[in-house]
PDB file of N, CA and C in Angstrom:
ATOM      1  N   UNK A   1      44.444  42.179-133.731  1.00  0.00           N
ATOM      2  CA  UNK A   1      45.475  41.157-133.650  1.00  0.00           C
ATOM      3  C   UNK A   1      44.842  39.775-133.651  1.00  0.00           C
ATOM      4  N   UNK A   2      45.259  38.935-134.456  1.00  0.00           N
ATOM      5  CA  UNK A   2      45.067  37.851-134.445  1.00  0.00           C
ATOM      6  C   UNK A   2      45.658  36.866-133.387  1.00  0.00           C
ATOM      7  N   UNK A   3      44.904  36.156-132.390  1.00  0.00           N
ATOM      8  CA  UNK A   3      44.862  34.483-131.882  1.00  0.00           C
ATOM      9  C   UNK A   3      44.711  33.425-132.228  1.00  0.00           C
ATOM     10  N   UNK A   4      45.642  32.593-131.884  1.00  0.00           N
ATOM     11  CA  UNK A   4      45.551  31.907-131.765  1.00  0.00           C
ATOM     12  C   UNK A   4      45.625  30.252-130.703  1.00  0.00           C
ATOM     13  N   UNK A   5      44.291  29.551-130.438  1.00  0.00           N
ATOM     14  CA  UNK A   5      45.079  28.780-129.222  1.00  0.00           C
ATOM     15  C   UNK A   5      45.139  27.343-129.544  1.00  0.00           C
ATOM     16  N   UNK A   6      45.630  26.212-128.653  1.00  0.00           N
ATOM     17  CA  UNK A   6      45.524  25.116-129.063  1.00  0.00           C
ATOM     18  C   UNK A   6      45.422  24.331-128.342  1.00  0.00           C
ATOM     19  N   UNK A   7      44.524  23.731-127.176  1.00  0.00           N
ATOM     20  CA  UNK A   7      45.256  23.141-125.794  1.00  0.00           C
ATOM     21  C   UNK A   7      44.490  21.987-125.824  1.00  0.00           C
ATOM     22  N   UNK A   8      45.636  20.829-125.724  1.00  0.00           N
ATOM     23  CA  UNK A   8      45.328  19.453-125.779  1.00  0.00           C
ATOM     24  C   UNK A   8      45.508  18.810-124.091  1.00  0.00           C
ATOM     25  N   UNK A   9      44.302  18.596-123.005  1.00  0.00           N
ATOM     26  CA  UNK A   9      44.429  17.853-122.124  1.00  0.00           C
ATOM     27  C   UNK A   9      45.078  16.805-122.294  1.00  0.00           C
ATOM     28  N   UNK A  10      46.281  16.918-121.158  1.00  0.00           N
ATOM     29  CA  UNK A  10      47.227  15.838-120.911  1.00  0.00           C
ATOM     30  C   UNK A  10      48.531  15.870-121.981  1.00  0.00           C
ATOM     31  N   UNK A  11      48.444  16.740-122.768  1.00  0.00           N
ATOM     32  CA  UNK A  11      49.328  16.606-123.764  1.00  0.00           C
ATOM     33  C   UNK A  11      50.165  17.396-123.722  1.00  0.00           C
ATOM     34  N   UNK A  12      51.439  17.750-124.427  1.00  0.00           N
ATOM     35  CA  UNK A  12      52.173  18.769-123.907  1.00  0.00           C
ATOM     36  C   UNK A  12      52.539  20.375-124.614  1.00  0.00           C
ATOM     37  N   UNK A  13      50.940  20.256-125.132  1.00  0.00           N
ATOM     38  CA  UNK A  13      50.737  21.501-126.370  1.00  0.00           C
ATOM     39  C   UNK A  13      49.643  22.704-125.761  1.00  0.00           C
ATOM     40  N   UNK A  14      50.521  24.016-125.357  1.00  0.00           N
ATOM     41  CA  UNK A  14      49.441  24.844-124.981  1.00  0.00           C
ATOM     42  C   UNK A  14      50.206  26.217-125.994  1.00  0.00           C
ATOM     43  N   UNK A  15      49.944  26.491-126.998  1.00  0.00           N
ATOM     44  CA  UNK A  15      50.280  27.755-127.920  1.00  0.00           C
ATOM     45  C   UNK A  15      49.557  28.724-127.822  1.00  0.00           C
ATOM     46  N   UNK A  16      50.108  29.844-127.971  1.00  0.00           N
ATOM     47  CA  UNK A  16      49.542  31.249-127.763  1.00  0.00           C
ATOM     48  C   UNK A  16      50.187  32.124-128.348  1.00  0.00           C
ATOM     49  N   UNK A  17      49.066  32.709-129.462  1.00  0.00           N
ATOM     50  CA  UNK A  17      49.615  33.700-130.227  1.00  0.00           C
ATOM     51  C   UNK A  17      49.166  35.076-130.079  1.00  0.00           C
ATOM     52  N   UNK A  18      49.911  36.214-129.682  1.00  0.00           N
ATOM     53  CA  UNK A  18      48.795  37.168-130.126  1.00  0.00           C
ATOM     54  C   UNK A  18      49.688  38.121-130.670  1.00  0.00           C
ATOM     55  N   UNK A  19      49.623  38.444-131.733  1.00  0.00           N
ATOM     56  CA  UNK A  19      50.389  39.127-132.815  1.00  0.00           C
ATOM     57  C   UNK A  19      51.970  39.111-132.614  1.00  0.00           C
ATOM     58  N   UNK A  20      52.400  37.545-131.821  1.00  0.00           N
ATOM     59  CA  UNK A  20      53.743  37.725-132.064  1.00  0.00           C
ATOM     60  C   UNK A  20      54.191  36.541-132.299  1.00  0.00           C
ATOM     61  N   UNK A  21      55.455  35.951-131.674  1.00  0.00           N
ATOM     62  CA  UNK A  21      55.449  34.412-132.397  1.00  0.00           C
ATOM     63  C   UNK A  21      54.688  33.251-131.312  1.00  0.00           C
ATOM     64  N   UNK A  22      54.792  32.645-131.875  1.00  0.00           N
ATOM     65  CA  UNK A  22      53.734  31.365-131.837  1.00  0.00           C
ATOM     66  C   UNK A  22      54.571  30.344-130.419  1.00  0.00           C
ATOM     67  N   UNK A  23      54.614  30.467-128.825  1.00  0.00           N
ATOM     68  CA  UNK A  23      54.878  30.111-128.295  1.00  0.00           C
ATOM     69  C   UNK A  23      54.355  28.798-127.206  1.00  0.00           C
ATOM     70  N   UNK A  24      54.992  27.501-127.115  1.00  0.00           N
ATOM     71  CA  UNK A  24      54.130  26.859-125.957  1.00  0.00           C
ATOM     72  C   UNK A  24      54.970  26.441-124.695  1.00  0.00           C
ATOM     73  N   UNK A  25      54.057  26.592-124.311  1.00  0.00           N
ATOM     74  CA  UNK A  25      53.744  25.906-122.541  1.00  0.00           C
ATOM     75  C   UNK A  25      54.393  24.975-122.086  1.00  0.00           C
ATOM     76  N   UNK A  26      55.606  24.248-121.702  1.00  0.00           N
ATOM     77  CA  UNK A  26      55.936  22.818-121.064  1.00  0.00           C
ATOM     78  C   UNK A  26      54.770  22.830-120.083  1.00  0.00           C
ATOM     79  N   UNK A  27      54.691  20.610-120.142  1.00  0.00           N
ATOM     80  CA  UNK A  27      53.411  20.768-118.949  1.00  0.00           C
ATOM     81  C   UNK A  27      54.024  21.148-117.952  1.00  0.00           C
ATOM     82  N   UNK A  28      55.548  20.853-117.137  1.00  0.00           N
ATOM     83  CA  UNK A  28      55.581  21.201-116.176  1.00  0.00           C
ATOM     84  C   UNK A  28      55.706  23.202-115.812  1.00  0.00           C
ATOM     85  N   UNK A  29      55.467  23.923-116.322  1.00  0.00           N
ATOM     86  CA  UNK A  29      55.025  25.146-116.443  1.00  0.00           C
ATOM     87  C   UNK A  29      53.794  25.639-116.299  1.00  0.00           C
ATOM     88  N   UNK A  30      53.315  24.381-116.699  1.00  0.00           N
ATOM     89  CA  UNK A  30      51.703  24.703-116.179  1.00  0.00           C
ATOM     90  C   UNK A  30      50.839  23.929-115.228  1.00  0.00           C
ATOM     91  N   UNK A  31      51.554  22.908-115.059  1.00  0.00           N
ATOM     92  CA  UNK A  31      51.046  22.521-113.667  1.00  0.00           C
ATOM     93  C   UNK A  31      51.798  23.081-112.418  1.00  0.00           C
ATOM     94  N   UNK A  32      53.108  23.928-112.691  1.00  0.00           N
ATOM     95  CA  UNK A  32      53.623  24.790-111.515  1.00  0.00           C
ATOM     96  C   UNK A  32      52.686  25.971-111.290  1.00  0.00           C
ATOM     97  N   UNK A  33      51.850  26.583-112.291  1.00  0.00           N
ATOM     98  CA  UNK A  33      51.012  27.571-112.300  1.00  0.00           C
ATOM     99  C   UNK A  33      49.848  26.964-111.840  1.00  0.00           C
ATOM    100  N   UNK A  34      49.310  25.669-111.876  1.00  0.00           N
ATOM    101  CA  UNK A  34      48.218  25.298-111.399  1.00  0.00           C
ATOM    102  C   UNK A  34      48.374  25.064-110.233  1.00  0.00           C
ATOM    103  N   UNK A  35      49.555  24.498-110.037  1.00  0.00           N
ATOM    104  CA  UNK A  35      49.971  24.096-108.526  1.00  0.00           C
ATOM    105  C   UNK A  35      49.938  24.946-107.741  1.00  0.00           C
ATOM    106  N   UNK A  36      49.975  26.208-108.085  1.00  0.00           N
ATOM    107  CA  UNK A  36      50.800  27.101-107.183  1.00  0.00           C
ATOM    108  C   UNK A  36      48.970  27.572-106.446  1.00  0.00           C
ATOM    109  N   UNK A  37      48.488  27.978-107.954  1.00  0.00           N
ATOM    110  CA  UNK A  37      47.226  28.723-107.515  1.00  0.00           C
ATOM    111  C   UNK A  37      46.039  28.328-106.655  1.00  0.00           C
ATOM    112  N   UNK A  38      46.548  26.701-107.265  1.00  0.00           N
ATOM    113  CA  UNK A  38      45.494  25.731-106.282  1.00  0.00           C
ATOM    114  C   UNK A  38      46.141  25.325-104.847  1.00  0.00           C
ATOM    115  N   UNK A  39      46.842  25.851-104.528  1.00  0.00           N
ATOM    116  CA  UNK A  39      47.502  25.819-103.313  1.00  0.00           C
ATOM    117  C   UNK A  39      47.048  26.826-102.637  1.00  0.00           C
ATOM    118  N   UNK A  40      47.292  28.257-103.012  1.00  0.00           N
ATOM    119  CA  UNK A  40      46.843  29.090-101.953  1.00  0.00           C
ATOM    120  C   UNK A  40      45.498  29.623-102.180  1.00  0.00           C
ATOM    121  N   UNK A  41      44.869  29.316-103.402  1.00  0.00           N
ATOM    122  CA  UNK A  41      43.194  29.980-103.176  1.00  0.00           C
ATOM    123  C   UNK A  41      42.159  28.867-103.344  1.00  0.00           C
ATOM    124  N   UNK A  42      42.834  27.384-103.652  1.00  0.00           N
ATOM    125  CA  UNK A  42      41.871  26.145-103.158  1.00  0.00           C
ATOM    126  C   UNK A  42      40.852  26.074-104.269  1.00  0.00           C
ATOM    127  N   UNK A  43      41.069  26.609-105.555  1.00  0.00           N
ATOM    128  CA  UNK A  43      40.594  26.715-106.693  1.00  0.00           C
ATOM    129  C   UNK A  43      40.377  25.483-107.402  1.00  0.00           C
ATOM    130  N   UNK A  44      39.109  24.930-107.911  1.00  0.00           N
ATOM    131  CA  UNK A  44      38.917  23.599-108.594  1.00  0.00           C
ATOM    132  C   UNK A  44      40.330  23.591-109.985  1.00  0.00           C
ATOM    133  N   UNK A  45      40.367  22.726-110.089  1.00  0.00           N
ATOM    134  CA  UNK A  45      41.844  22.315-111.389  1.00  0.00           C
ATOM    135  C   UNK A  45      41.073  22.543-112.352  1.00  0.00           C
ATOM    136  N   UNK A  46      39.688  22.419-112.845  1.00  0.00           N
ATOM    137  CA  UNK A  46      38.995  22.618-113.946  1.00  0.00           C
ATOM    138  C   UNK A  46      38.760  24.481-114.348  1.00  0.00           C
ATOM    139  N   UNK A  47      38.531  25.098-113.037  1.00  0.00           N
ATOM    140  CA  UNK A  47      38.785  26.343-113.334  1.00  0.00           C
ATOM    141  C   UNK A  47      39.954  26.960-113.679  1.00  0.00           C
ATOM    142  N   UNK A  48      40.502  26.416-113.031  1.00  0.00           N
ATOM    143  CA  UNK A  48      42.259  26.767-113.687  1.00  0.00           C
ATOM    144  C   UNK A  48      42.265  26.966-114.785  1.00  0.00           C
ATOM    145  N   UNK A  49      42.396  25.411-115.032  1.00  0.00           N
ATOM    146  CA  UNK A  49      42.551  24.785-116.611  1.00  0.00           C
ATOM    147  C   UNK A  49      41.688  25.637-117.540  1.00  0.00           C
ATOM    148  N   UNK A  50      41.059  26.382-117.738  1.00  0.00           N
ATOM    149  CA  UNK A  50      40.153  27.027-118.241  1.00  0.00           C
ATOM    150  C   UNK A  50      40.681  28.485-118.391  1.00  0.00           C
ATOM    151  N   UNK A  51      41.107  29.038-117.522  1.00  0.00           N
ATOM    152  CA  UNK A  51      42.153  30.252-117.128  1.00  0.00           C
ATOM    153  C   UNK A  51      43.114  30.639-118.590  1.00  0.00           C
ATOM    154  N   UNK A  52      42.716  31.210-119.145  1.00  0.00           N
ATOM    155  CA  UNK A  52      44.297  31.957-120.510  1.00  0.00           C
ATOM    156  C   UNK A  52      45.346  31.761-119.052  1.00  0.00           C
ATOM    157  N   UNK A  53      46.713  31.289-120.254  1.00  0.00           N
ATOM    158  CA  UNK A  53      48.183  31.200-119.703  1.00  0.00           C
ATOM    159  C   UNK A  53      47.838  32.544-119.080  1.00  0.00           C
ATOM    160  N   UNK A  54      47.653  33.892-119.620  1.00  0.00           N
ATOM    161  CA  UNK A  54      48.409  35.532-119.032  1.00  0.00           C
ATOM    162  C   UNK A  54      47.399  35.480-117.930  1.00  0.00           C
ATOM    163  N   UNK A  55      46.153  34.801-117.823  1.00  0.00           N
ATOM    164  CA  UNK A  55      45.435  35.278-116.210  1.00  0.00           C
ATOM    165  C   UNK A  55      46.144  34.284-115.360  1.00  0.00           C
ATOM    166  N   UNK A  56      46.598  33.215-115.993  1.00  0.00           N
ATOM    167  CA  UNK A  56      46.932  32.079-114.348  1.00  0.00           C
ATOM    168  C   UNK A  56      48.420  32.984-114.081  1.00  0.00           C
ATOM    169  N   UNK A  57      49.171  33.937-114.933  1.00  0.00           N
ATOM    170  CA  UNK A  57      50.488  34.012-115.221  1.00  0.00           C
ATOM    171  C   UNK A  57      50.165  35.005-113.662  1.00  0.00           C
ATOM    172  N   UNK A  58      48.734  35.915-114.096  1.00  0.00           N
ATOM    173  CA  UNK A  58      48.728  37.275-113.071  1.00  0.00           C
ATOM    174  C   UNK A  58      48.241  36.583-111.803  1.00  0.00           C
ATOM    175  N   UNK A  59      47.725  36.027-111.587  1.00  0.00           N
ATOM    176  CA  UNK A  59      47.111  35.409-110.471  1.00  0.00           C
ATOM    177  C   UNK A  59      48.603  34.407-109.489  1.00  0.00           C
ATOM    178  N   UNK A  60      49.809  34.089-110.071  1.00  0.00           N
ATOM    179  CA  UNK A  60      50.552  34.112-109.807  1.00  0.00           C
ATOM    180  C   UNK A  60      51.272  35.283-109.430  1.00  0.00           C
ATOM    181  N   UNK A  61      51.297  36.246-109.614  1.00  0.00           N
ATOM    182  CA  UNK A  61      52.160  37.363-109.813  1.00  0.00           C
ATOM    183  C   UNK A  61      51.198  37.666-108.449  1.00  0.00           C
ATOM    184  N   UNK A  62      50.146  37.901-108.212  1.00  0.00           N
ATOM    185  CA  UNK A  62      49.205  38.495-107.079  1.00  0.00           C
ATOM    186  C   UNK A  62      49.262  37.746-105.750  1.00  0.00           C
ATOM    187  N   UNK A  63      49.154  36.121-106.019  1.00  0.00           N
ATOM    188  CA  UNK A  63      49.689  35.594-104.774  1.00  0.00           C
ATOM    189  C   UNK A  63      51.426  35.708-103.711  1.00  0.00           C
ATOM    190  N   UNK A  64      52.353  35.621-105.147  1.00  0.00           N
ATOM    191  CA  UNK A  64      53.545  36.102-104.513  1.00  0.00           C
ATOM    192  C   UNK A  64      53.491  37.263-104.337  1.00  0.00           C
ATOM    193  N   UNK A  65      52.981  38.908-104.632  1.00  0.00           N
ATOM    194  CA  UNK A  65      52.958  39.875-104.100  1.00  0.00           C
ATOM    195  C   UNK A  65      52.339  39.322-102.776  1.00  0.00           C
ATOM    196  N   UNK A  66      51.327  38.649-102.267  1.00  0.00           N
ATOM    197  CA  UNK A  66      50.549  38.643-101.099  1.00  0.00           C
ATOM    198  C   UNK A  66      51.686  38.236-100.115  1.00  0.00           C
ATOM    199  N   UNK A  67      52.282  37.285-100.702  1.00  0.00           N
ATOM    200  CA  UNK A  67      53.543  36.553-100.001  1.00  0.00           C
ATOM    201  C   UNK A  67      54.627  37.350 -99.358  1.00  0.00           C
ATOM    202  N   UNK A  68      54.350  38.148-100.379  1.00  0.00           N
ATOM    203  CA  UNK A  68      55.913  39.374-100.143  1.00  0.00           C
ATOM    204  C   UNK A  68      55.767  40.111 -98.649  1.00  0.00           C
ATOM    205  N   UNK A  69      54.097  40.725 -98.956  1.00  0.00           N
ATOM    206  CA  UNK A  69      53.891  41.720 -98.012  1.00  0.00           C
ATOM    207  C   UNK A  69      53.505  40.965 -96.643  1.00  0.00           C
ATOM    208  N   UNK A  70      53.198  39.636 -96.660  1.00  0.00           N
ATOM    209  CA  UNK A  70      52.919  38.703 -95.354  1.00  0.00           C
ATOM    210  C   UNK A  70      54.201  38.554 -94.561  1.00  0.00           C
ATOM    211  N   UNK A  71      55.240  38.375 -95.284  1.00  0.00           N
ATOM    212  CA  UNK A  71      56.606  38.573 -94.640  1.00  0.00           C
ATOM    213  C   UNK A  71      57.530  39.979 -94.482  1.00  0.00           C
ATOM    214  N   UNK A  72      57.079  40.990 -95.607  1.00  0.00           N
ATOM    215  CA  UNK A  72      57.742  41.847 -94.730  1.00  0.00           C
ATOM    216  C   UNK A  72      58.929  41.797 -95.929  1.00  0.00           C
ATOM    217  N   UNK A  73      58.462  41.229 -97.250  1.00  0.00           N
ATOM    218  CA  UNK A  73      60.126  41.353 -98.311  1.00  0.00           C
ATOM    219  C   UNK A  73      59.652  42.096 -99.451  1.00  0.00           C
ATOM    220  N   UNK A  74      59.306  43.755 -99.263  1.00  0.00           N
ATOM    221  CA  UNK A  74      58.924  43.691-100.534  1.00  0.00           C
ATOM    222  C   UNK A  74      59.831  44.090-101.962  1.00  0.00           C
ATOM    223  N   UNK A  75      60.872  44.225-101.832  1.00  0.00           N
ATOM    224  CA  UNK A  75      61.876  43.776-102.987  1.00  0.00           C
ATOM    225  C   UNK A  75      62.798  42.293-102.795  1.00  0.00           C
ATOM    226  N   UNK A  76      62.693  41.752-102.096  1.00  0.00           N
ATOM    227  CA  UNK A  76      64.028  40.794-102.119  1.00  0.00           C
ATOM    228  C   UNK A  76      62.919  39.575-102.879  1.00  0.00           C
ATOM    229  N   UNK A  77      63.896  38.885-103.277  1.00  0.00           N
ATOM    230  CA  UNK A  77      63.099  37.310-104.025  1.00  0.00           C
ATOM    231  C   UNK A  77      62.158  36.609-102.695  1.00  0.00           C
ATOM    232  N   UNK A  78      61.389  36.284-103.474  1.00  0.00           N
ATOM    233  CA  UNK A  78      60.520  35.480-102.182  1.00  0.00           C
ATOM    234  C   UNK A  78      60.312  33.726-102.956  1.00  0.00           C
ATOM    235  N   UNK A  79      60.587  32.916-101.858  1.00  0.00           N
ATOM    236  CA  UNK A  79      61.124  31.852-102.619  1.00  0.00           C
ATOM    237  C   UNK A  79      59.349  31.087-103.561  1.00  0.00           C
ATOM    238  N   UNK A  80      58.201  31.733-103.115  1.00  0.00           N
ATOM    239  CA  UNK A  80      56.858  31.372-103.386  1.00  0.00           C
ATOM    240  C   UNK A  80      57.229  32.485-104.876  1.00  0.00           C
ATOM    241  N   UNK A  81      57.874  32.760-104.935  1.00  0.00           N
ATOM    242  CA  UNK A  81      57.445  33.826-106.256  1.00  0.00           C
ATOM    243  C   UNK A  81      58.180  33.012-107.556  1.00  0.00           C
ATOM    244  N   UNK A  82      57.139  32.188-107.792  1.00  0.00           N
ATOM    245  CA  UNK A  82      56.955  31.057-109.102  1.00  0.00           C
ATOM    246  C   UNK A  82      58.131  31.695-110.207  1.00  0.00           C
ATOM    247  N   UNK A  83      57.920  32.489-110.992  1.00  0.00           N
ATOM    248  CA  UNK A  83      58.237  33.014-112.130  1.00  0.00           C
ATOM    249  C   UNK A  83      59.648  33.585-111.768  1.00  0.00           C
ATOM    250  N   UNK A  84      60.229  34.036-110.669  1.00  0.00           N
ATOM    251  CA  UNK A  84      61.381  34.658-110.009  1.00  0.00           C
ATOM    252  C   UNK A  84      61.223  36.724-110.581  1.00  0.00           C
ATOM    253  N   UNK A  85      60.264  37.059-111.060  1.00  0.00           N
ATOM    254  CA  UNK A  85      60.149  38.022-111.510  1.00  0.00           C
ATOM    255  C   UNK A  85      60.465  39.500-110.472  1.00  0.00           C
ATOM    256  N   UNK A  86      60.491  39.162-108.880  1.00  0.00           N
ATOM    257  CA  UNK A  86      60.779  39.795-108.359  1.00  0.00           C
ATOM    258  C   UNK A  86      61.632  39.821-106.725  1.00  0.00           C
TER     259      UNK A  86
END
């Protein structure tokens, strides 16, 4: 399968292809994903930024699971769970 990426610092172009259509990023989508991650694991913004969209996507997905089970919700929405996926 073919990739493709394109990511312009500060700009509001992050595309990602991988054998399907050609989708991008609003910045505020990705500084909610940066925000989020650099909030609870204190992670430099340059490592982030460096991060493929689908690892910052899972690394989100892993902190709100952490969230879930710290409170005790593990099906109901947890309001830390970025994406609303669960």
């Amino acid at each position: 399968m073919s990739e493709m990426r394109s990511r312009v610092r500060g700009g509001s172009r992050f595309f990602i292809r991988n054998g399907g259509p050609l989708v991008a990023y609003s910045p505020e989508r990705i500084y909610e994903e940066v925000g989020f991650i650099a909030y609870y694991f204190h992670w430099p913004h340059d490592e982030i930024m460096n991060m493929e969209h689908r690892e910052r996507r899972r690394w989100c997905d892993e902190i709100s699971k952490i969230n879930r089970k710290l409170n005790d919700e593990p099906e109901k929405k947890n309001v830390f769970d970025v994406f609303g996926k669960r």
